[in-house]
PDB file of N, CA and C in Angstrom:
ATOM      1  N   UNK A   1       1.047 -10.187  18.359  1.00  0.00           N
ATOM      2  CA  UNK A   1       0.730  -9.905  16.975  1.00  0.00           C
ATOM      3  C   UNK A   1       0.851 -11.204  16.193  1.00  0.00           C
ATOM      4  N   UNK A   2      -0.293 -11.528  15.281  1.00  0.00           N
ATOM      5  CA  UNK A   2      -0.302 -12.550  14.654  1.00  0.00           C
ATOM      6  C   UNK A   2       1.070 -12.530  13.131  1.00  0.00           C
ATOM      7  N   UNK A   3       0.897 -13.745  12.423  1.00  0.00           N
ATOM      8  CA  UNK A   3       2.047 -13.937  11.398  1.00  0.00           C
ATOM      9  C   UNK A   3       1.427 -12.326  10.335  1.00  0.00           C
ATOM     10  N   UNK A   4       2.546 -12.192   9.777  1.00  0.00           N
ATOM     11  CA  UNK A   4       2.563 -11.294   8.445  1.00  0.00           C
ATOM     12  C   UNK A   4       3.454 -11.696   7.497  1.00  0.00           C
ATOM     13  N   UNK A   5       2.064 -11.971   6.178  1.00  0.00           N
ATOM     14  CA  UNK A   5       2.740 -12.292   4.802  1.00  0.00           C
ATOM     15  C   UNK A   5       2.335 -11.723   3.943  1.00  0.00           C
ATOM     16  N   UNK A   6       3.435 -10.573   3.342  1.00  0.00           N
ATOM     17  CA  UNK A   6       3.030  -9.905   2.021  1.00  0.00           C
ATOM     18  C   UNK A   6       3.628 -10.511   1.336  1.00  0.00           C
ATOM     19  N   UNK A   7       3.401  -9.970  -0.449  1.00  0.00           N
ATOM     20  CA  UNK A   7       4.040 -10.618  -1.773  1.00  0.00           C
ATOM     21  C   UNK A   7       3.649  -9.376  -2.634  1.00  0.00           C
ATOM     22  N   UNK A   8       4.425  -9.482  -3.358  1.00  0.00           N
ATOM     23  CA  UNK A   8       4.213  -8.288  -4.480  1.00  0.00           C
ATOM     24  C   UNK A   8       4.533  -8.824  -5.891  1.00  0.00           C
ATOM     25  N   UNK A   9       3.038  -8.851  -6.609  1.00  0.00           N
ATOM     26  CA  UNK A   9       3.430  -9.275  -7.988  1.00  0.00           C
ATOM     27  C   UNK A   9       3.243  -8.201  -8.882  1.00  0.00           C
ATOM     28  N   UNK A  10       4.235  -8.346  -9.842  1.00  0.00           N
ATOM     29  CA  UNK A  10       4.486  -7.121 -11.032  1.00  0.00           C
ATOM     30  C   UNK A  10       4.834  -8.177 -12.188  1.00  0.00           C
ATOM     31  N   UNK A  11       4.181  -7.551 -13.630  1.00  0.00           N
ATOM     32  CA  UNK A  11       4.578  -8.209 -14.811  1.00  0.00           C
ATOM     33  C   UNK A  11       4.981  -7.480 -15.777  1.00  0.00           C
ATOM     34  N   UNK A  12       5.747  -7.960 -16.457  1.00  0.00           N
ATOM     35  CA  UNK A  12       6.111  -6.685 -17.768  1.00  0.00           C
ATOM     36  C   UNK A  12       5.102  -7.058 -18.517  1.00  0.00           C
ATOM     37  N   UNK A  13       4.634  -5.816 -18.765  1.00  0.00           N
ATOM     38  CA  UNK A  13       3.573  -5.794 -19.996  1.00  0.00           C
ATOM     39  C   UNK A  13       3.822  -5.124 -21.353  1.00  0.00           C
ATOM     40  N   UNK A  14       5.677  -5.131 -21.535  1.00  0.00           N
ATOM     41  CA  UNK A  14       5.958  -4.072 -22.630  1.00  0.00           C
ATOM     42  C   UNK A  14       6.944  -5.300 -23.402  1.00  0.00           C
ATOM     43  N   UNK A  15       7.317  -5.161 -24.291  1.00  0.00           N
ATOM     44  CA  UNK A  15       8.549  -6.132 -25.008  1.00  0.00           C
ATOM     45  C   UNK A  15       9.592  -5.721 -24.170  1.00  0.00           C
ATOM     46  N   UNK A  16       9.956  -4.082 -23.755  1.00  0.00           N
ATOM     47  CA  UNK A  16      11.401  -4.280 -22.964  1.00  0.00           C
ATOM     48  C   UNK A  16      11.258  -2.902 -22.084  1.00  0.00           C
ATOM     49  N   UNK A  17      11.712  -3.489 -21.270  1.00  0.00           N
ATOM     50  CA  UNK A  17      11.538  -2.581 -19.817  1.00  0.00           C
ATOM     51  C   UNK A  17      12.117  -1.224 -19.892  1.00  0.00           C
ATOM     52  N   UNK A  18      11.606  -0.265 -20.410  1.00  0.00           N
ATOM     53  CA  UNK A  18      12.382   1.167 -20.806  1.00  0.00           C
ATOM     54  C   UNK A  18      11.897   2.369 -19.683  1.00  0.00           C
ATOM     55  N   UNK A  19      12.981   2.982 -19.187  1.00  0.00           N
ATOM     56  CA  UNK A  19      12.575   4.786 -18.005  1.00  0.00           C
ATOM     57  C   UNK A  19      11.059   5.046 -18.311  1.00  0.00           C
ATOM     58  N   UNK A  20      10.475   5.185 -17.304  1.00  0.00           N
ATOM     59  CA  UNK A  20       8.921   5.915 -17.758  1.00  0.00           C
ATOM     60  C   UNK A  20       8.228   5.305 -18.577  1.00  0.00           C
ATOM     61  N   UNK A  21       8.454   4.184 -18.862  1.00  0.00           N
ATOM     62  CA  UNK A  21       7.419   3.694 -20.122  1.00  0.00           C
ATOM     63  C   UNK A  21       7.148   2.347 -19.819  1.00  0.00           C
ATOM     64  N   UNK A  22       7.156   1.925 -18.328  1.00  0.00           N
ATOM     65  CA  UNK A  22       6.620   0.664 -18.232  1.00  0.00           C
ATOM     66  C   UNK A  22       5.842   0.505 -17.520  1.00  0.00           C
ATOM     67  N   UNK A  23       4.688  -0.397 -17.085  1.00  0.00           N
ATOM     68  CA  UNK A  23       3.536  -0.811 -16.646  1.00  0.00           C
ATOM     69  C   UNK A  23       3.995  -0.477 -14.541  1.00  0.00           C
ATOM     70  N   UNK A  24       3.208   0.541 -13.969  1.00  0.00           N
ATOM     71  CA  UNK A  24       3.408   0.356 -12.583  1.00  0.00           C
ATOM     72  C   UNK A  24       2.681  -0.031 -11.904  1.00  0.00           C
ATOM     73  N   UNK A  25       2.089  -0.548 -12.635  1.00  0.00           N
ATOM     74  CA  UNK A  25       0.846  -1.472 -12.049  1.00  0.00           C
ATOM     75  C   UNK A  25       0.972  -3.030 -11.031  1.00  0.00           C
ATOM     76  N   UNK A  26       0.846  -3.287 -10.012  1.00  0.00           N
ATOM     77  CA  UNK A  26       1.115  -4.245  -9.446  1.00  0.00           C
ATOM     78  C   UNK A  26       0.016  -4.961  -8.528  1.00  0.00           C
ATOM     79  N   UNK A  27       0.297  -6.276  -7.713  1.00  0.00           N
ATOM     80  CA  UNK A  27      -0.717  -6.488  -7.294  1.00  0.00           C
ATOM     81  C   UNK A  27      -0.388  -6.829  -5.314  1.00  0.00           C
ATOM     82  N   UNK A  28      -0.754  -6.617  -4.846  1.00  0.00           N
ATOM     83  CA  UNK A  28      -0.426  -6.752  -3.313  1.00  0.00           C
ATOM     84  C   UNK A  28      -1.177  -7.730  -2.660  1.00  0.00           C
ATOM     85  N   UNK A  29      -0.450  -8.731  -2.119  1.00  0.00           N
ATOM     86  CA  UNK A  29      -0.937  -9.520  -1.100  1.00  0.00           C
ATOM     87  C   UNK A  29      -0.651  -9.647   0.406  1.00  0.00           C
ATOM     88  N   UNK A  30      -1.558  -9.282   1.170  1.00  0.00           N
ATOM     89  CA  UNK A  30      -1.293  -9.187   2.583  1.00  0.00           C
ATOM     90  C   UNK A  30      -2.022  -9.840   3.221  1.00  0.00           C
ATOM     91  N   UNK A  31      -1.928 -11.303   3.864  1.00  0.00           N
ATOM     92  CA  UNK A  31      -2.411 -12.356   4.573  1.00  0.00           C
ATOM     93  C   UNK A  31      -3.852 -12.599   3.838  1.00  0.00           C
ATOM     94  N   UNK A  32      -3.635 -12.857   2.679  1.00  0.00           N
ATOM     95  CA  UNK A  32      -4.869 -13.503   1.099  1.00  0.00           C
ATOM     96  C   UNK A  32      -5.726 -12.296   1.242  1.00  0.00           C
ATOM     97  N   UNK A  33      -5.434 -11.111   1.884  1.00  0.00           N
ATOM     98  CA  UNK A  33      -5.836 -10.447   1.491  1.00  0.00           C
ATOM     99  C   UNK A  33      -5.601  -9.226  -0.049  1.00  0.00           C
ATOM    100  N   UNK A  34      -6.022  -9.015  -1.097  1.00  0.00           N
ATOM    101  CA  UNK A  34      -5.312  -8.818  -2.086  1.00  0.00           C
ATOM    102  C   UNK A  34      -6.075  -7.231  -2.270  1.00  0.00           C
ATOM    103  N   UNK A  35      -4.947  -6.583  -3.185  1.00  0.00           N
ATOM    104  CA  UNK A  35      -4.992  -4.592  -3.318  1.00  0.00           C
ATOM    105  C   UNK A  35      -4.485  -4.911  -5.135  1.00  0.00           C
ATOM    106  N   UNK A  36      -4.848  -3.584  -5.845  1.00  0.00           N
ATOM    107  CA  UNK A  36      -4.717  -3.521  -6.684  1.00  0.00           C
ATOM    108  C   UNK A  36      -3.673  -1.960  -6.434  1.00  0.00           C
ATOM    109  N   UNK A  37      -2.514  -2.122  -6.905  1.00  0.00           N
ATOM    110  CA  UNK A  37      -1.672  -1.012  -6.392  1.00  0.00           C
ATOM    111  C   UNK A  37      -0.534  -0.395  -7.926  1.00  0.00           C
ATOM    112  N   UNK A  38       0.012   0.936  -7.514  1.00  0.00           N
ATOM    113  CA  UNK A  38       0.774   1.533  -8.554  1.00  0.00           C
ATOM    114  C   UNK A  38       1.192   2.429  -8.403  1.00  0.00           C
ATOM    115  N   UNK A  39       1.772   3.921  -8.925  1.00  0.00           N
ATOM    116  CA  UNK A  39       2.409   4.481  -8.287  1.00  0.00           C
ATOM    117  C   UNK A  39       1.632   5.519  -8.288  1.00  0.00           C
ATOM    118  N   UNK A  40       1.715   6.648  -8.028  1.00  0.00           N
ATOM    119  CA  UNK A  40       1.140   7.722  -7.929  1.00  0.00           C
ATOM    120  C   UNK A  40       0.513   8.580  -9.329  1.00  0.00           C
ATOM    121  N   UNK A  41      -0.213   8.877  -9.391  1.00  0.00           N
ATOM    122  CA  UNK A  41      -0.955   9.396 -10.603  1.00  0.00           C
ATOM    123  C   UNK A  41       0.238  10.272 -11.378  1.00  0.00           C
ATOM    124  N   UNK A  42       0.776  11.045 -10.456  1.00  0.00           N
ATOM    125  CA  UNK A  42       1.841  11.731 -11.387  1.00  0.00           C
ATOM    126  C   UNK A  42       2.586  10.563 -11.830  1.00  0.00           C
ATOM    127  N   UNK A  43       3.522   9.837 -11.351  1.00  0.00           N
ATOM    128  CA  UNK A  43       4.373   9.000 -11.818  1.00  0.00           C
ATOM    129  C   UNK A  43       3.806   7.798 -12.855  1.00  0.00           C
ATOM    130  N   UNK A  44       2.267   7.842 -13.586  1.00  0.00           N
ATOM    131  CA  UNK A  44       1.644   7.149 -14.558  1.00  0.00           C
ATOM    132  C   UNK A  44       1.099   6.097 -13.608  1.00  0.00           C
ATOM    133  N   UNK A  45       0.727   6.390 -12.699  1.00  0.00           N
ATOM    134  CA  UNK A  45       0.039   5.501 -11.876  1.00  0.00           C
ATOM    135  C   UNK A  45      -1.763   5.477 -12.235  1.00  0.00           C
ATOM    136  N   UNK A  46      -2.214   5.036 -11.660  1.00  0.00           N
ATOM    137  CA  UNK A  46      -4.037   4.967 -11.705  1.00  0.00           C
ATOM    138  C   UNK A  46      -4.625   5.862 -10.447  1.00  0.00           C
ATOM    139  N   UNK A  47      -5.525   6.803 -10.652  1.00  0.00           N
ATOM    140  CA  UNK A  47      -6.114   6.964  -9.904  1.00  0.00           C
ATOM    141  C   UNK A  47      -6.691   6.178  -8.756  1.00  0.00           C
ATOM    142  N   UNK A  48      -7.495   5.208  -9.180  1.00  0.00           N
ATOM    143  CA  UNK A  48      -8.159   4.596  -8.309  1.00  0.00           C
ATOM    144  C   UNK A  48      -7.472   3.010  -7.645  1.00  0.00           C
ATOM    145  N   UNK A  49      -6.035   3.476  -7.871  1.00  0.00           N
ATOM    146  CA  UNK A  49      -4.906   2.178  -6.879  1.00  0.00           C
ATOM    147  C   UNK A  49      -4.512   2.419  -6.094  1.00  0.00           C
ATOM    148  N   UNK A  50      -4.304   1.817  -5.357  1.00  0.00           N
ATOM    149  CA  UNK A  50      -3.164   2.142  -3.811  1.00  0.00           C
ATOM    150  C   UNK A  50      -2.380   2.491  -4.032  1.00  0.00           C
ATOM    151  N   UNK A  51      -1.202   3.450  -4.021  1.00  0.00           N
ATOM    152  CA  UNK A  51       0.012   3.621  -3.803  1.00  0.00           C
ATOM    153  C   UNK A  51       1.176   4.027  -2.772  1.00  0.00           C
ATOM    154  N   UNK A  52       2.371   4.035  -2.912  1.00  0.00           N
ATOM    155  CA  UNK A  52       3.220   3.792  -1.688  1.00  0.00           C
ATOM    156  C   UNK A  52       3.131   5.047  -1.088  1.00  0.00           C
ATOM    157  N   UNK A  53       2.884   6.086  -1.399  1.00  0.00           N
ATOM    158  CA  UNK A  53       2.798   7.285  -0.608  1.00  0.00           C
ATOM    159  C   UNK A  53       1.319   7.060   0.574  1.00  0.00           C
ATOM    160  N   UNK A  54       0.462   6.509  -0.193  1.00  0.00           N
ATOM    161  CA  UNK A  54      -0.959   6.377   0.011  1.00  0.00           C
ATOM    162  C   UNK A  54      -0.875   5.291   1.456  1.00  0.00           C
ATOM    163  N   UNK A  55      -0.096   4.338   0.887  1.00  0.00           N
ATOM    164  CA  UNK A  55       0.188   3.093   1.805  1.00  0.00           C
ATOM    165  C   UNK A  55       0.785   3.737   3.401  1.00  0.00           C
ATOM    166  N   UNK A  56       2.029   4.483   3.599  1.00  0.00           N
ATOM    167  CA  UNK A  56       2.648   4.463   3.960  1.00  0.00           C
ATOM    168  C   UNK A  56       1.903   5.675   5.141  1.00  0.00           C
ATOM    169  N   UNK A  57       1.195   6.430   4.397  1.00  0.00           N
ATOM    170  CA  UNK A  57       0.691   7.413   5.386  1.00  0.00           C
ATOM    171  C   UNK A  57      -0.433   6.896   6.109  1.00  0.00           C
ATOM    172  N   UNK A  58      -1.232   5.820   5.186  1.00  0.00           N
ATOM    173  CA  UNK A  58      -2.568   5.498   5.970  1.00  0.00           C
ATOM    174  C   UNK A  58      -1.821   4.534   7.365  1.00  0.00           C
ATOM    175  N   UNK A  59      -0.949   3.542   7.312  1.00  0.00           N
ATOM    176  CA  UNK A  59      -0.166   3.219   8.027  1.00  0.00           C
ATOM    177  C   UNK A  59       0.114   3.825   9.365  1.00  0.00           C
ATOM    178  N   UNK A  60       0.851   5.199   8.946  1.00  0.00           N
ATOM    179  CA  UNK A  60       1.109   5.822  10.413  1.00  0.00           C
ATOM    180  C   UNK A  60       0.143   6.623  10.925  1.00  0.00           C
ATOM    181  N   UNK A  61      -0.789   6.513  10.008  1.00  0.00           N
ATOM    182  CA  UNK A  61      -2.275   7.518  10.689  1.00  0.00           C
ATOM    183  C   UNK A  61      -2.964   6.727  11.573  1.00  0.00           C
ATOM    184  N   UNK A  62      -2.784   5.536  11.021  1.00  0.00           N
ATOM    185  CA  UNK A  62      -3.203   4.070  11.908  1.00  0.00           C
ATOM    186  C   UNK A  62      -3.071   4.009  13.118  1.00  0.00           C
ATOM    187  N   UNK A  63      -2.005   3.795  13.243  1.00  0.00           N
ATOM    188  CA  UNK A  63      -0.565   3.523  14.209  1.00  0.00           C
ATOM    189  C   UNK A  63      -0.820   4.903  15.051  1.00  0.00           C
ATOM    190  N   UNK A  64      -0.946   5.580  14.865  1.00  0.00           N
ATOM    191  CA  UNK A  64      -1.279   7.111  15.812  1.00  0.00           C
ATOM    192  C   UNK A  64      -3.337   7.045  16.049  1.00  0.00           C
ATOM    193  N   UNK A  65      -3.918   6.610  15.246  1.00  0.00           N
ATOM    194  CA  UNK A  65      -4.772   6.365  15.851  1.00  0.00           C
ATOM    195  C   UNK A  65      -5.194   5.157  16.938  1.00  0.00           C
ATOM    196  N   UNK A  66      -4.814   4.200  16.514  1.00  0.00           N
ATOM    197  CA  UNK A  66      -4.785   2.856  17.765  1.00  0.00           C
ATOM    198  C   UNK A  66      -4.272   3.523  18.797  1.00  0.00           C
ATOM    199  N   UNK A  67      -2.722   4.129  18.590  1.00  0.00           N
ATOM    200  CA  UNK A  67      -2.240   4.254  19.776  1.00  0.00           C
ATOM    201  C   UNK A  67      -2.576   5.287  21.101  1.00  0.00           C
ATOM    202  N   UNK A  68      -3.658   6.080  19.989  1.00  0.00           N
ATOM    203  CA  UNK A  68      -4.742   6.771  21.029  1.00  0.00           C
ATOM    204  C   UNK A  68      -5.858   6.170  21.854  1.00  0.00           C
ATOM    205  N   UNK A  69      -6.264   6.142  20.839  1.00  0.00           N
ATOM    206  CA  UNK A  69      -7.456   5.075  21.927  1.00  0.00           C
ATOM    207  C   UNK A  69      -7.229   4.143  22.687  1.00  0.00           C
ATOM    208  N   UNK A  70      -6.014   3.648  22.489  1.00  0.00           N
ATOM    209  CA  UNK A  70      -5.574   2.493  23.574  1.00  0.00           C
ATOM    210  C   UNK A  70      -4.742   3.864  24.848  1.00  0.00           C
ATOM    211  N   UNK A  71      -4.364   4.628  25.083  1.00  0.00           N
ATOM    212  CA  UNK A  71      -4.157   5.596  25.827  1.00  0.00           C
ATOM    213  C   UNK A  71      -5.504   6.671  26.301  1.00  0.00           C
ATOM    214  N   UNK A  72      -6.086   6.530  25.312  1.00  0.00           N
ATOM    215  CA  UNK A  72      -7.378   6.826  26.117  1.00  0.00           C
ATOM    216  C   UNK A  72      -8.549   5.812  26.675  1.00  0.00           C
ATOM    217  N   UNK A  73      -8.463   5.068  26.155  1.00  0.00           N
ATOM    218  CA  UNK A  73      -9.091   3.606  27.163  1.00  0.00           C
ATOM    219  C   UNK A  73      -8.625   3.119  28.185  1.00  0.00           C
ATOM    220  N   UNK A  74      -7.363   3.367  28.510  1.00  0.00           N
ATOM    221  CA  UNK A  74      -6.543   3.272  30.020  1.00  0.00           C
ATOM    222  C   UNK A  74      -7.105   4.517  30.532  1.00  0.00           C
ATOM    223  N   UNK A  75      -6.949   5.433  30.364  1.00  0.00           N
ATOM    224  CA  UNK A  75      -7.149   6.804  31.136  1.00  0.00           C
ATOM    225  C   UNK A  75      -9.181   6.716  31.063  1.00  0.00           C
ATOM    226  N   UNK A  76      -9.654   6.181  31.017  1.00  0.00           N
ATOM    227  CA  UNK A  76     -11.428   5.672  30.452  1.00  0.00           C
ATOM    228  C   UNK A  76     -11.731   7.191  30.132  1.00  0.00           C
ATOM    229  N   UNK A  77     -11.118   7.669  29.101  1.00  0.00           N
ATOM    230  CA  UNK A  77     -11.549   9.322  28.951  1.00  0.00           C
ATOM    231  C   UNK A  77     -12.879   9.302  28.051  1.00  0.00           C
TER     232      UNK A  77
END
């Protein structure tokens, strides 16, 4: 497996960082590859961003799909 470099930038976009009332908007970098990300629509997120629920499942759907086809490409099914 090659190198892995994420970064996560977030800015305050309010005068002062208050419960529920600040910007969850962030930006994701994964090997210069870049995501526009936030939290979940309920939690005042954006519809149309990535978020960690979103992240985390496409991930292991991944990870269970590779790990099929590489078990079915040994077996040449």
């Amino acid at each position: 497996m090659g190198d892995l470099s994420i970064s996560l930038e977030w800015v305050l976009q309010e005068d002062v960082l208050k419960p529920d009332a600040f910007s969850k908007n962030h930006k994701i970098e994964i090997n210069n590859n870049f995501f526009n990300a936030g939290s979940a629509p309920e939690y005042g997120g954006k519809e149309n961003e990535l978020n960690p629920e979103q992240s985390l499942a496409a991930a292991i759907s991944s990870c269970h799909m590779m790990t099929f086809l590489a078990l079915a490409a040994k077996m040449r099914w």
